[in-house]
Protein backbone atom coordinates (compact mmCIF):
# COMPACT_ATOMS: atom_id res chain seq x y z
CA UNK A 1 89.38 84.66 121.64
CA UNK A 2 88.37 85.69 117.82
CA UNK A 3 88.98 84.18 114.57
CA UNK A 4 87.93 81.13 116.29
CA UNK A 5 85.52 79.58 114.06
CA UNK A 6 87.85 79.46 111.44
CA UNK A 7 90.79 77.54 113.17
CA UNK A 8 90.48 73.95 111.04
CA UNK A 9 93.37 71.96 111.91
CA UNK A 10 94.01 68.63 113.46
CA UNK A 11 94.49 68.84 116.94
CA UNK A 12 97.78 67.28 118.61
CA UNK A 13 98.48 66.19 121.76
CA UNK A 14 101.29 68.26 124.37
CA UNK A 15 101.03 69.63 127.83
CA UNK A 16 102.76 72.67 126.93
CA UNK A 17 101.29 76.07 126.48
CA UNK A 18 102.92 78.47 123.63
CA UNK A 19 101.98 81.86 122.90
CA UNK A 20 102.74 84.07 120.27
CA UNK A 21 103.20 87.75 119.51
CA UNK A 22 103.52 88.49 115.64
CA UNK A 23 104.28 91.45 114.19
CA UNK A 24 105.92 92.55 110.37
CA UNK A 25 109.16 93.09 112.40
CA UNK A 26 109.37 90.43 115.07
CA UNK A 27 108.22 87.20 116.76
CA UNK A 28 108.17 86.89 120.53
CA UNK A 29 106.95 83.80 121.92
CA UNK A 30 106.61 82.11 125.10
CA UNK A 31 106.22 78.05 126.41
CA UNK A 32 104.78 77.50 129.83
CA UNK A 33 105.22 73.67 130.92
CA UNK A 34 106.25 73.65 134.43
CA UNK A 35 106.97 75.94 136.47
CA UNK A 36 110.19 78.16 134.55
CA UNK A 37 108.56 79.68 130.97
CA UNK A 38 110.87 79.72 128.27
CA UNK A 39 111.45 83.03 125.72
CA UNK A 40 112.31 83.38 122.73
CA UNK A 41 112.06 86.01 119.91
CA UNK A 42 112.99 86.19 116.13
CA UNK A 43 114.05 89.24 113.52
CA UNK A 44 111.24 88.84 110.51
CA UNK A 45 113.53 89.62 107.76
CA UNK A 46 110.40 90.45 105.42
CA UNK A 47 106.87 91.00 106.01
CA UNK A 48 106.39 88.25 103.13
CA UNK A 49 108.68 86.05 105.69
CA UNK A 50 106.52 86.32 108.19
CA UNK A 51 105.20 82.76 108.05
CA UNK A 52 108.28 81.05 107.40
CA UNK A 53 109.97 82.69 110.63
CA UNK A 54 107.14 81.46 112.53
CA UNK A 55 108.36 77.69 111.00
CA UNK A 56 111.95 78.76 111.66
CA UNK A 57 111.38 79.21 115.39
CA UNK A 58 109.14 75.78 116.10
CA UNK A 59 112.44 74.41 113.67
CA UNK A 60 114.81 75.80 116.34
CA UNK A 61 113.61 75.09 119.78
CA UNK A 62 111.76 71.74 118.97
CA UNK A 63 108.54 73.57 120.55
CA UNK A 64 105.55 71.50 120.92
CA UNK A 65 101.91 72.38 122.40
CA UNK A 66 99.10 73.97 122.09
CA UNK A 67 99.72 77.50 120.41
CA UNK A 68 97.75 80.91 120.86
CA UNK A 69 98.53 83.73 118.84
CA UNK A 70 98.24 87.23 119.62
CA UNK A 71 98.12 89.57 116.14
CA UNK A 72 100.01 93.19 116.35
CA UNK A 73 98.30 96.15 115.17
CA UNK A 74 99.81 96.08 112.05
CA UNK A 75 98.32 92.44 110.82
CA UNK A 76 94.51 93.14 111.40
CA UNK A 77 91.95 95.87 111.28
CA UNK A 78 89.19 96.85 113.45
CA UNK A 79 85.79 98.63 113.08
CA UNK A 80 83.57 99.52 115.94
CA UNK A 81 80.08 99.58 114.36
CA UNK A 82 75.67 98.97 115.50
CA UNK A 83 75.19 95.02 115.65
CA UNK A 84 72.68 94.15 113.26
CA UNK A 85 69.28 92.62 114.98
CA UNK A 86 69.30 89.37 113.29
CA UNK A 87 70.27 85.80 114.56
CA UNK A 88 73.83 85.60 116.25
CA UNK A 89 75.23 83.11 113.57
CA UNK A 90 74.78 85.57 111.39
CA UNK A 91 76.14 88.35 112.47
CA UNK A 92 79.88 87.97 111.07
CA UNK A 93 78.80 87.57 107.54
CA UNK A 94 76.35 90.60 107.71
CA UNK A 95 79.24 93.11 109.17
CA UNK A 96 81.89 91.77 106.43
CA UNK A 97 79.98 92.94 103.87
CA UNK A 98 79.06 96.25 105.95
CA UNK A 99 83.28 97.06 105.47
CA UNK A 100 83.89 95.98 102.16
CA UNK A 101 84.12 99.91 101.96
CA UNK A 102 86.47 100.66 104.11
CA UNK A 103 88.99 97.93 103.27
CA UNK A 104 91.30 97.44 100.19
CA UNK A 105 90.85 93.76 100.12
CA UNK A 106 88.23 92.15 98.93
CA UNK A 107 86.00 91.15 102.12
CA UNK A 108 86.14 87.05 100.90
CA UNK A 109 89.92 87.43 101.39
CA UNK A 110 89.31 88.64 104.90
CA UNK A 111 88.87 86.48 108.17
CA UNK A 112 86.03 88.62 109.99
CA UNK A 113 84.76 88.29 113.47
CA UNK A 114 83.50 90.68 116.50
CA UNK A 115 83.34 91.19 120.01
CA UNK A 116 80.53 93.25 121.72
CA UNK A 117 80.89 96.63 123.26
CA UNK A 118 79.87 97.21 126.92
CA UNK A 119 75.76 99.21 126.37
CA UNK A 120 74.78 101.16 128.04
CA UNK A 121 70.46 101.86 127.92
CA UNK A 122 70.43 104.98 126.08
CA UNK A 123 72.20 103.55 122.84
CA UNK A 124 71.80 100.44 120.20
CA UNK A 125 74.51 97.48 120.92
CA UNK A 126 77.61 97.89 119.13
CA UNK A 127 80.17 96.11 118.49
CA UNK A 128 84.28 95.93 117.31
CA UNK A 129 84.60 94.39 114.49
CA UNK A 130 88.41 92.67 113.56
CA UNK A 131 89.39 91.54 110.33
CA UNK A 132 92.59 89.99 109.22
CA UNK A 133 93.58 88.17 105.67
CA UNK A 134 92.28 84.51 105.28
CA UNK A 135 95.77 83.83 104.00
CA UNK A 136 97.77 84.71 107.28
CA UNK A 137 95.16 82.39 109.31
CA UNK A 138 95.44 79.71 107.05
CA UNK A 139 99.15 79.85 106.33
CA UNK A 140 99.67 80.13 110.10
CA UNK A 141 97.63 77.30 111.00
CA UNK A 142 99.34 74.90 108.48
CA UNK A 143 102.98 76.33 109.22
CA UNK A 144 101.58 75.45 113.16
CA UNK A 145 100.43 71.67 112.16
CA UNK A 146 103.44 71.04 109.99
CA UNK A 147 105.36 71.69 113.66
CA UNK A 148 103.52 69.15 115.44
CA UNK A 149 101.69 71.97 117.31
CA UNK A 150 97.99 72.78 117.63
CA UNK A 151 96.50 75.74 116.68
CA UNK A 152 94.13 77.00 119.76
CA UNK A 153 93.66 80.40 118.77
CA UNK A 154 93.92 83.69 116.96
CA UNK A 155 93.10 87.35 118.66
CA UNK A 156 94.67 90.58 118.87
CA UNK A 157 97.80 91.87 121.23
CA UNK A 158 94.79 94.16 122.94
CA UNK A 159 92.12 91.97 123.53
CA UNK A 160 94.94 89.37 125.09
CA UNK A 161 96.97 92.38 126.96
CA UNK A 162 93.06 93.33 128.80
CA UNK A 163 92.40 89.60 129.97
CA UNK A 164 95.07 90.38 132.93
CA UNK A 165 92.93 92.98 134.13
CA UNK A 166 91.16 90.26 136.36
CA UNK A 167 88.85 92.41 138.64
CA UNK A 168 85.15 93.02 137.16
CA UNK A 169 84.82 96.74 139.24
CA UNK A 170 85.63 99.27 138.36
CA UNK A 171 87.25 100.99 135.27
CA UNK A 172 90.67 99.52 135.04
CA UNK A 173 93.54 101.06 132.53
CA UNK A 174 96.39 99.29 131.69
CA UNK A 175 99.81 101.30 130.60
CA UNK A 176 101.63 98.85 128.65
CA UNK A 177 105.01 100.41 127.21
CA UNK A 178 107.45 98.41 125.59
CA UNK A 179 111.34 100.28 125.30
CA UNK A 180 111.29 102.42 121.98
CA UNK A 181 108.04 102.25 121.99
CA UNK A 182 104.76 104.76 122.27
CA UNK A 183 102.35 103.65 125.41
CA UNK A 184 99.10 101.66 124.95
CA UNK A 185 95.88 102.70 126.88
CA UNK A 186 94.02 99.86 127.65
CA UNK A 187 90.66 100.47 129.82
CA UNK A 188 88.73 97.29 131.02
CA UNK A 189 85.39 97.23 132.82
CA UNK A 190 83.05 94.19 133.96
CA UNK A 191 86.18 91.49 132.11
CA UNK A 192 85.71 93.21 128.56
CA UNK A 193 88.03 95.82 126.70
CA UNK A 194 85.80 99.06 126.48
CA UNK A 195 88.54 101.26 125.02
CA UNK A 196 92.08 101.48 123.72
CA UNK A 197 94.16 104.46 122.33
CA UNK A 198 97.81 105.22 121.35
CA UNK A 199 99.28 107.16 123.10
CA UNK A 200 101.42 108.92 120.63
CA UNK A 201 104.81 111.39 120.98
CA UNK A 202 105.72 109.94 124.80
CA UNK A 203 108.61 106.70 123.91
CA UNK A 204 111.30 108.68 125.90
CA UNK A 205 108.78 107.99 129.02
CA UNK A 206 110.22 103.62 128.38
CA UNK A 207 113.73 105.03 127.68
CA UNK A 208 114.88 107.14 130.08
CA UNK A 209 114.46 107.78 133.93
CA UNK A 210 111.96 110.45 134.35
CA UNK A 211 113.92 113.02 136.73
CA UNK A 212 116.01 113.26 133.27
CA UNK A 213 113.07 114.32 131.20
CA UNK A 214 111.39 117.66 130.42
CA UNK A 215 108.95 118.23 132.68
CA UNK A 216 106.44 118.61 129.82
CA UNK A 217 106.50 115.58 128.38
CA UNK A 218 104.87 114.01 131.82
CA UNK A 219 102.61 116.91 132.14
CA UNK A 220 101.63 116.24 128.51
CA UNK A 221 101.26 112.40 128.77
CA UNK A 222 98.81 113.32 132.41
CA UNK A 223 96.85 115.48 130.02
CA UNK A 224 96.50 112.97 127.30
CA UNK A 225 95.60 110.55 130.06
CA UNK A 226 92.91 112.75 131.42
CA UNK A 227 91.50 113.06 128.29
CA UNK A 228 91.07 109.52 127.88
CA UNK A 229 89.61 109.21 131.60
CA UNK A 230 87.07 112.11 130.71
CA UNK A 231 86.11 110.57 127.10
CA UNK A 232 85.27 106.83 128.94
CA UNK A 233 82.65 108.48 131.29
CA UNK A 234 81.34 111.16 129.02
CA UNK A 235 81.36 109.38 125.76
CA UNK A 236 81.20 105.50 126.93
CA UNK A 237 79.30 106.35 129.96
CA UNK A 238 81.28 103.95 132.18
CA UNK A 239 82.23 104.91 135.64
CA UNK A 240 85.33 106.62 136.77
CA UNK A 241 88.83 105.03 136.31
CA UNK A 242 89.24 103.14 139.28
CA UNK A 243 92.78 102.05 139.12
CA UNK A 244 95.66 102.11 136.84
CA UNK A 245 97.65 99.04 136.29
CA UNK A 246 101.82 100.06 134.70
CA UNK A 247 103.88 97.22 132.65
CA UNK A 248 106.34 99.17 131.87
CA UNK A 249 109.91 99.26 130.61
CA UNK A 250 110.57 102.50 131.73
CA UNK A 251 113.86 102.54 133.81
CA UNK A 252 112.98 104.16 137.25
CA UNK A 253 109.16 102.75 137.44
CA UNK A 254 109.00 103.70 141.13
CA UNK A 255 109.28 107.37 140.50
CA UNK A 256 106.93 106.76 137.43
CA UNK A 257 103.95 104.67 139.93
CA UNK A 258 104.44 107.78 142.56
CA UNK A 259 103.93 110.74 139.85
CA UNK A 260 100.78 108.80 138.26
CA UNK A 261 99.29 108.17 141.89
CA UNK A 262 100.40 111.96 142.87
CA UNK A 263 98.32 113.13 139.68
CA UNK A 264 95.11 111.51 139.88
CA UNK A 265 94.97 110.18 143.36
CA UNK A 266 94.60 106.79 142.37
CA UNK A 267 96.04 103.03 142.89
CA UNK A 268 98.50 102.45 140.76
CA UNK A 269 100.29 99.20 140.74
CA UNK A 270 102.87 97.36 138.74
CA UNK A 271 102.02 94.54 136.54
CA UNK A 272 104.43 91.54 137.45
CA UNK A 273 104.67 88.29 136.19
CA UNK A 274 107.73 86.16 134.52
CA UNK A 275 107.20 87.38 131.54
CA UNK A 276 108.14 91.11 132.39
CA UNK A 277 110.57 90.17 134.64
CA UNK A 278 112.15 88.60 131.47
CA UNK A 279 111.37 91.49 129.06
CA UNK A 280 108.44 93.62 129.24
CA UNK A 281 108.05 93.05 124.79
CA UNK A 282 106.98 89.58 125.49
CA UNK A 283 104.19 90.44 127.39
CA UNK A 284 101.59 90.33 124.66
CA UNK A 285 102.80 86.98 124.15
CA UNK A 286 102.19 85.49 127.72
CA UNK A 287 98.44 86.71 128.03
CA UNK A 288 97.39 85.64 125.17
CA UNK A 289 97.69 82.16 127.11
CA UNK A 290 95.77 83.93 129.30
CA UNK A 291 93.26 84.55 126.92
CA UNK A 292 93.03 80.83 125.80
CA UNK A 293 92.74 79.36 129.26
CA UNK A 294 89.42 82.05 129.36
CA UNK A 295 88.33 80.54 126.39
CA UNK A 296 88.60 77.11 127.98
């Protein structure tokens, strides 16, 4: 979990568990008290309505619990840079002034905290740095009290998409491809994100059953995947991909499991759990709860 030192708000009472995916476009979101979770999702009209939708959908369903919200691409930034060698407590402060080059908004209007990189002996420790606006955090966290909720936690759709990947060893990728949308590359070694990429120019692969297809676009989207595989062991010095987890809302995923473990002669297995049997979109949603029961 990130952005946690700056979650200030009174916390309330409620056995239920609520996680949200925000993004400019759309709320998904997710209560787990019981045993049946409950989904829901909302249109953002505006990106400047953002915060009020959020209010809208605690307004509608009477939702109340302990919230964890996963951020979209779109709502923060990230910088993967060396970690300065001075006391941890520090380290936050030091690296927000280290961007206040690469951003457009002033860095005391930013929210700015890190995770660190898996080293490896020949190079210095790095890590990712993530950065959001102080407003959205704030703004959140009130529109959150003002629902009776509690505000556990803010982190990002990836870092809350790799804590499914449960198994330290080995290299683990997670496909994660929403319909309409281009696949994400997730690759997770010893419980910590070590890489993500876009995959971009393959959203047919989540709209249409492969035997349909050209057969380039799979041969491209192997290559692309090879690539990555090649850069984590050359360039991260990791070991090998190991196995290759697919949430997917591609329409024929058996054919699509088969052709990935034909290609690179390795386990592939389907991600299931009740939130992609409900809708593969609200995924990013449902582990970030994940992520907060990590956290403790």
């Amino acid at each position: 979990m990130i952005f946690s030192k700056w979650i200030r708000f009174t916390k309330q009472a409620g056995r239920a568990r609520i996680g949200l995916h925000l993004s400019p476009q759309k709320i998904l979101a997710v209560k787990v008290e019981g045993d049946e979770p409950e989904f829901e999702q909302r249109s953002v009209p505006s990106a400047d309505k953002l915060i009020a939708t959020v209010s809208q959908l605690f307004s509608d369903t009477g939702w109340r619990g302990r919230v964890q919200v996963a951020l979209s691409a779109e709502l923060y930034q990230q910088f993967q840079m060396e970690k300065p060698k001075i006391p941890e407590e520090e380290v936050s402060a030091a690296l927000g002034w280290n961007i206040r080059d690469l951003v457009k908004e002033p860095v005391t209007e930013l929210v700015v905290d890190y995770y660190d990189l898996l080293q490896h002996a020949v190079s210095a420790p790095k890590v990712n740095l993530v950065c959001t606006r102080r407003s959205l955090v704030q703004e959140l966290g009130e529109a959150i009290a003002e629902a009776d909720c509690y505000l556990q936690g803010v982190t990002t759709w990836e870092l809350a998409l790799a804590d499914l990947i449960t198994e330290p060893e080995p290299v683990q990728v997670l496909l994660f491809q929403p319909a309409g949308a281009e696949p994400l590359l997730l690759a997770v070694h010893q419980h910590q994100l070590c890489f993500s990429r876009q995959l971009r120019g393959f959203s047919e692969l989540a709209n249409a059953p492969l035997g349909t297809l050209e057969p380039f676009i799979f041969d491209n989207f192997s290559l692309e995947l090879q690539r990555s595989f090649d850069f984590i062991v050359s360039q991260l010095k990791l070991p090998e991909t190991g196995k290759i987890y697919v949430a997917s809302a591609a329409p024929d995923l058996g054919a699509l499991v088969k052709k990935l473990h034909d290609v690179f002669d390795l386990p592939v297995t389907l991600l299931v759990n009740k939130a992609i049997t409900t809708g593969v979109e609200y995924l990013p949603a449902f582990a970030a709860l994940t992520e907060a029961e990590g956290a403790g």
